[in-house]
N, C-alpha and C. Protein backbone atom coordinates (compact mmCIF):
# COMPACT_ATOMS: atom_id res chain seq x y z
N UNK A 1 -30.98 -258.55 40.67
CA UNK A 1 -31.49 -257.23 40.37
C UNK A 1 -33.00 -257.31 40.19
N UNK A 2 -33.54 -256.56 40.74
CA UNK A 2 -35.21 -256.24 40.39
C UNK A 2 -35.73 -255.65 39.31
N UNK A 3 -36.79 -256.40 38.76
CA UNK A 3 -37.34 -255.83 37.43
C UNK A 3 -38.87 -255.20 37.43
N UNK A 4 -38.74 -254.04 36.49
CA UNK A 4 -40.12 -253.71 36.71
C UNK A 4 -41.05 -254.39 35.71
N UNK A 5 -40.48 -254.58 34.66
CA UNK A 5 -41.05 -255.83 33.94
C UNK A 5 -40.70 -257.17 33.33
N UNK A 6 -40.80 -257.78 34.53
CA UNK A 6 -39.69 -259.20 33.65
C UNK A 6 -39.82 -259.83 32.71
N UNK A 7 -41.09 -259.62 32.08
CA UNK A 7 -41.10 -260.04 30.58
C UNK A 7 -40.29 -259.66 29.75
N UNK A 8 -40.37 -258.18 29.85
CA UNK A 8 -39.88 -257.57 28.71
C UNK A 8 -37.88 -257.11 28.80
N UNK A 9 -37.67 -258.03 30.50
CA UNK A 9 -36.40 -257.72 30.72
C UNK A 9 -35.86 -256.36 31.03
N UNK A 10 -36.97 -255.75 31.36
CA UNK A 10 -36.24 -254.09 31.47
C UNK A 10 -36.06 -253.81 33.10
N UNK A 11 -34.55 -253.53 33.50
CA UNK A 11 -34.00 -253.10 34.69
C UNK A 11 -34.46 -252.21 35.72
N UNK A 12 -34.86 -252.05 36.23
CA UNK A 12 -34.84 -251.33 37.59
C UNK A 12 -33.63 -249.83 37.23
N UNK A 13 -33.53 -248.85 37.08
CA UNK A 13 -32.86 -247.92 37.12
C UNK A 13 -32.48 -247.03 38.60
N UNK A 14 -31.61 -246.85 39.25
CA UNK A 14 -31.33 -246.63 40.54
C UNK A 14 -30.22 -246.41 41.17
N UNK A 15 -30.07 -245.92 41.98
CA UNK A 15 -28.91 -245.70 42.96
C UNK A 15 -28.94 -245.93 44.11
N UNK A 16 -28.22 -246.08 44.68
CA UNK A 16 -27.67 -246.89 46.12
C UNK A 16 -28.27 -245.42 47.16
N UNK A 17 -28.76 -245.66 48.37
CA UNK A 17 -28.44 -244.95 49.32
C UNK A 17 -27.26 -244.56 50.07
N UNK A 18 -26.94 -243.32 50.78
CA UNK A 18 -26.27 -243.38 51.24
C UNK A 18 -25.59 -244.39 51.93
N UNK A 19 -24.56 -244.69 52.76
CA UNK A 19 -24.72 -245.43 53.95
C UNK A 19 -24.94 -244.80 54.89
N UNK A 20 -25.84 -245.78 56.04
CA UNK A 20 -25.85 -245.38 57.71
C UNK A 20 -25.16 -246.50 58.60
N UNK A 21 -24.30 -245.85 59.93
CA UNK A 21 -24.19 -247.11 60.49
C UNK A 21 -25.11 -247.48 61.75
N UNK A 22 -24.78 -248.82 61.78
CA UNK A 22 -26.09 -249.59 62.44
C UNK A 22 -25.86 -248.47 63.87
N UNK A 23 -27.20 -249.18 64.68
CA UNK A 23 -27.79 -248.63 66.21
C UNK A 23 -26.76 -249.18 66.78
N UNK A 24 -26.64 -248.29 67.97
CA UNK A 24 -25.13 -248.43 68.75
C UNK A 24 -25.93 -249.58 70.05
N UNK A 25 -25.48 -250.54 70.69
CA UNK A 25 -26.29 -251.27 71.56
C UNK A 25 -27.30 -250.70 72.50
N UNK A 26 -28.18 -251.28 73.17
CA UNK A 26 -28.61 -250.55 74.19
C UNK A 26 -27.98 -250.46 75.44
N UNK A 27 -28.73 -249.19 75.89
CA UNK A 27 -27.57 -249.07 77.32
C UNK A 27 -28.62 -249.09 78.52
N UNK A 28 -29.63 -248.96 78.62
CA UNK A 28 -31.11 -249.29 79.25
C UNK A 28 -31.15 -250.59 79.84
N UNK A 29 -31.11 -250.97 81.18
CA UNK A 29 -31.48 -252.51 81.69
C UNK A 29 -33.34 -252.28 82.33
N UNK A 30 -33.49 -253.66 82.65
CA UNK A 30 -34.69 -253.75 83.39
C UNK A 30 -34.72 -253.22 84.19
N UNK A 31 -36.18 -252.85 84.63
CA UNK A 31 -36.23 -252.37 86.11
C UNK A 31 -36.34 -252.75 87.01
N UNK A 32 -35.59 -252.42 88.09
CA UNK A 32 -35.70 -253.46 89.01
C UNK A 32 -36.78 -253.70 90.06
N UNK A 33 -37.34 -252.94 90.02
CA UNK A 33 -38.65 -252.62 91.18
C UNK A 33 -39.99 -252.76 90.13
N UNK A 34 -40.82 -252.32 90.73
CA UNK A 34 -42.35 -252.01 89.89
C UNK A 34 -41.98 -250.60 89.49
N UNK A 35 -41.69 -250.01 89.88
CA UNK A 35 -41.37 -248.19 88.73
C UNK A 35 -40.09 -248.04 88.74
N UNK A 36 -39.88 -247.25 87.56
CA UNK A 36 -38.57 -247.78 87.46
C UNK A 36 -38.12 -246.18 87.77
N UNK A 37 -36.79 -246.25 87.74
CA UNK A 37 -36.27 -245.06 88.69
C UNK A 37 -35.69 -244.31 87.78
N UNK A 38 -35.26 -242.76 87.91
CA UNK A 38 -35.32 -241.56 87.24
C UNK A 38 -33.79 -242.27 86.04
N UNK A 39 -33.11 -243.07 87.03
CA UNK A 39 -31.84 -243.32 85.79
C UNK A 39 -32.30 -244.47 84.76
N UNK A 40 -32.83 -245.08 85.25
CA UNK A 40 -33.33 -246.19 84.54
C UNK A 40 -34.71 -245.40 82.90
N UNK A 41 -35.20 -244.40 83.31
CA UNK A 41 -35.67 -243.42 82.72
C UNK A 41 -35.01 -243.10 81.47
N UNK A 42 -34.32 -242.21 82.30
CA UNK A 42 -33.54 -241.16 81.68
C UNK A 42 -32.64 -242.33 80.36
N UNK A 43 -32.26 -243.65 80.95
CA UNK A 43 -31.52 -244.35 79.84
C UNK A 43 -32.10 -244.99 78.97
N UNK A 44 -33.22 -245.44 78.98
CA UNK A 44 -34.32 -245.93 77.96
C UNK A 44 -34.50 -244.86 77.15
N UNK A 45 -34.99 -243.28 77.55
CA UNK A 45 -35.09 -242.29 76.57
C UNK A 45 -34.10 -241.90 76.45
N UNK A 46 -33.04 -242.01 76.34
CA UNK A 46 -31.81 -242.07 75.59
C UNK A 46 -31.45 -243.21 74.25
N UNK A 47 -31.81 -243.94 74.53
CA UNK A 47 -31.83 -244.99 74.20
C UNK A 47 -32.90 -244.59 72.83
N UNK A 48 -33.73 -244.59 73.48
CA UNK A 48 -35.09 -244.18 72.37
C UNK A 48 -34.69 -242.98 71.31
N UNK A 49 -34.27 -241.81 71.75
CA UNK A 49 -33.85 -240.59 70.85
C UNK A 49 -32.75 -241.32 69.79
N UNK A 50 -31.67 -241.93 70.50
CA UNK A 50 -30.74 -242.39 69.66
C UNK A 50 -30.87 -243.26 68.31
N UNK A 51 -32.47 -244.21 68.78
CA UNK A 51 -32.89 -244.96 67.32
C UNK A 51 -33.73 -244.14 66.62
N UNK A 52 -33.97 -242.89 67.20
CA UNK A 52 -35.55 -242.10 66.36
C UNK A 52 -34.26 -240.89 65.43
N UNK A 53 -33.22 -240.92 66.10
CA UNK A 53 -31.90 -240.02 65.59
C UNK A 53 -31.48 -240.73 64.28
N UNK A 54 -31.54 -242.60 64.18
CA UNK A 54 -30.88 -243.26 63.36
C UNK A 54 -32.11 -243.13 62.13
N UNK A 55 -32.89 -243.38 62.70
CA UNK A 55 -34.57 -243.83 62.04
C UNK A 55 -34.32 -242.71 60.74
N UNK A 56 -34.23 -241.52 61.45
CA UNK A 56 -34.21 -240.02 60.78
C UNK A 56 -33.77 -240.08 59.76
N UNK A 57 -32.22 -240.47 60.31
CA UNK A 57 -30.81 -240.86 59.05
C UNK A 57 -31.58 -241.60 57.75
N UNK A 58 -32.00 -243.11 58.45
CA UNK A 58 -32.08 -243.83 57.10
C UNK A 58 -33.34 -243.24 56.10
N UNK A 59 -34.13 -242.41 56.66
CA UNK A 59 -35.46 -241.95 56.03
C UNK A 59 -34.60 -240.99 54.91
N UNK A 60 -33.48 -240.03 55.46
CA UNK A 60 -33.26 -239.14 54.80
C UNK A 60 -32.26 -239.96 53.40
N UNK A 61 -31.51 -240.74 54.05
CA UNK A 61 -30.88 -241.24 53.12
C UNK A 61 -31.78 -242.20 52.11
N UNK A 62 -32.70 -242.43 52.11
CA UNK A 62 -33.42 -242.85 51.65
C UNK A 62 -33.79 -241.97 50.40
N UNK A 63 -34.50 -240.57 50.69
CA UNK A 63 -34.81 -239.95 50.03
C UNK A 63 -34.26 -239.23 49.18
N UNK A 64 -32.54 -239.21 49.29
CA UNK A 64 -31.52 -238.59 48.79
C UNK A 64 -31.36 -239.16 47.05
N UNK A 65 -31.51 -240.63 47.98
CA UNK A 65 -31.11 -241.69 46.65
C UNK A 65 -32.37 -241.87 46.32
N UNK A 66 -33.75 -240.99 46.32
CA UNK A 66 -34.70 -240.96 45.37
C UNK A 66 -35.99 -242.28 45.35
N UNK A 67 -35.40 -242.89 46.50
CA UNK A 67 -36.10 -244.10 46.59
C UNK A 67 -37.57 -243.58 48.14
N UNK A 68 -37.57 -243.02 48.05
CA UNK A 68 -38.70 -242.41 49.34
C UNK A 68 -39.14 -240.64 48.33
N UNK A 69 -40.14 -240.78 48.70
CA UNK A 69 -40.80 -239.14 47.92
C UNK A 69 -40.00 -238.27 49.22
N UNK A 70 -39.70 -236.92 48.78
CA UNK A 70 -39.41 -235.69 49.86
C UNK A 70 -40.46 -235.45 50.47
């Protein structure tokens, strides 16, 4: 447990965050050429929304349980 003053032994007061569950794998491969092609695109920014979707989650859950300012 973390202390805010370990001298004086006094606890950390707190609550747990929500839970989130982890990032789902990626589904995005390399490209195969020098530019990469509209699907190869389209699945990286998919890819991308889906961790900025998770990112979101843990910020909010974060802030729920008081540990991040609103």
């Amino acid at each position: 447990m973390a202390y805010l003053n370990p001298g004086a032994g006094t606890a950390r007061e707190g609550k747990q965050a929500a839970a989130v569950a982890d990032a789902a794998a990626a589904t995005s491969v390399v490209a195969a050429g020098a530019n990469p092609t509209k699907a190869e695109y389209d699945a990286l920014r998919a890819d991308y929304l889906a961790l900025r979707t998770k990112v979101n989650s843990l910020l909010a859950a974060l802030r729920t349980a008081g540990l991040l300012a609103p």
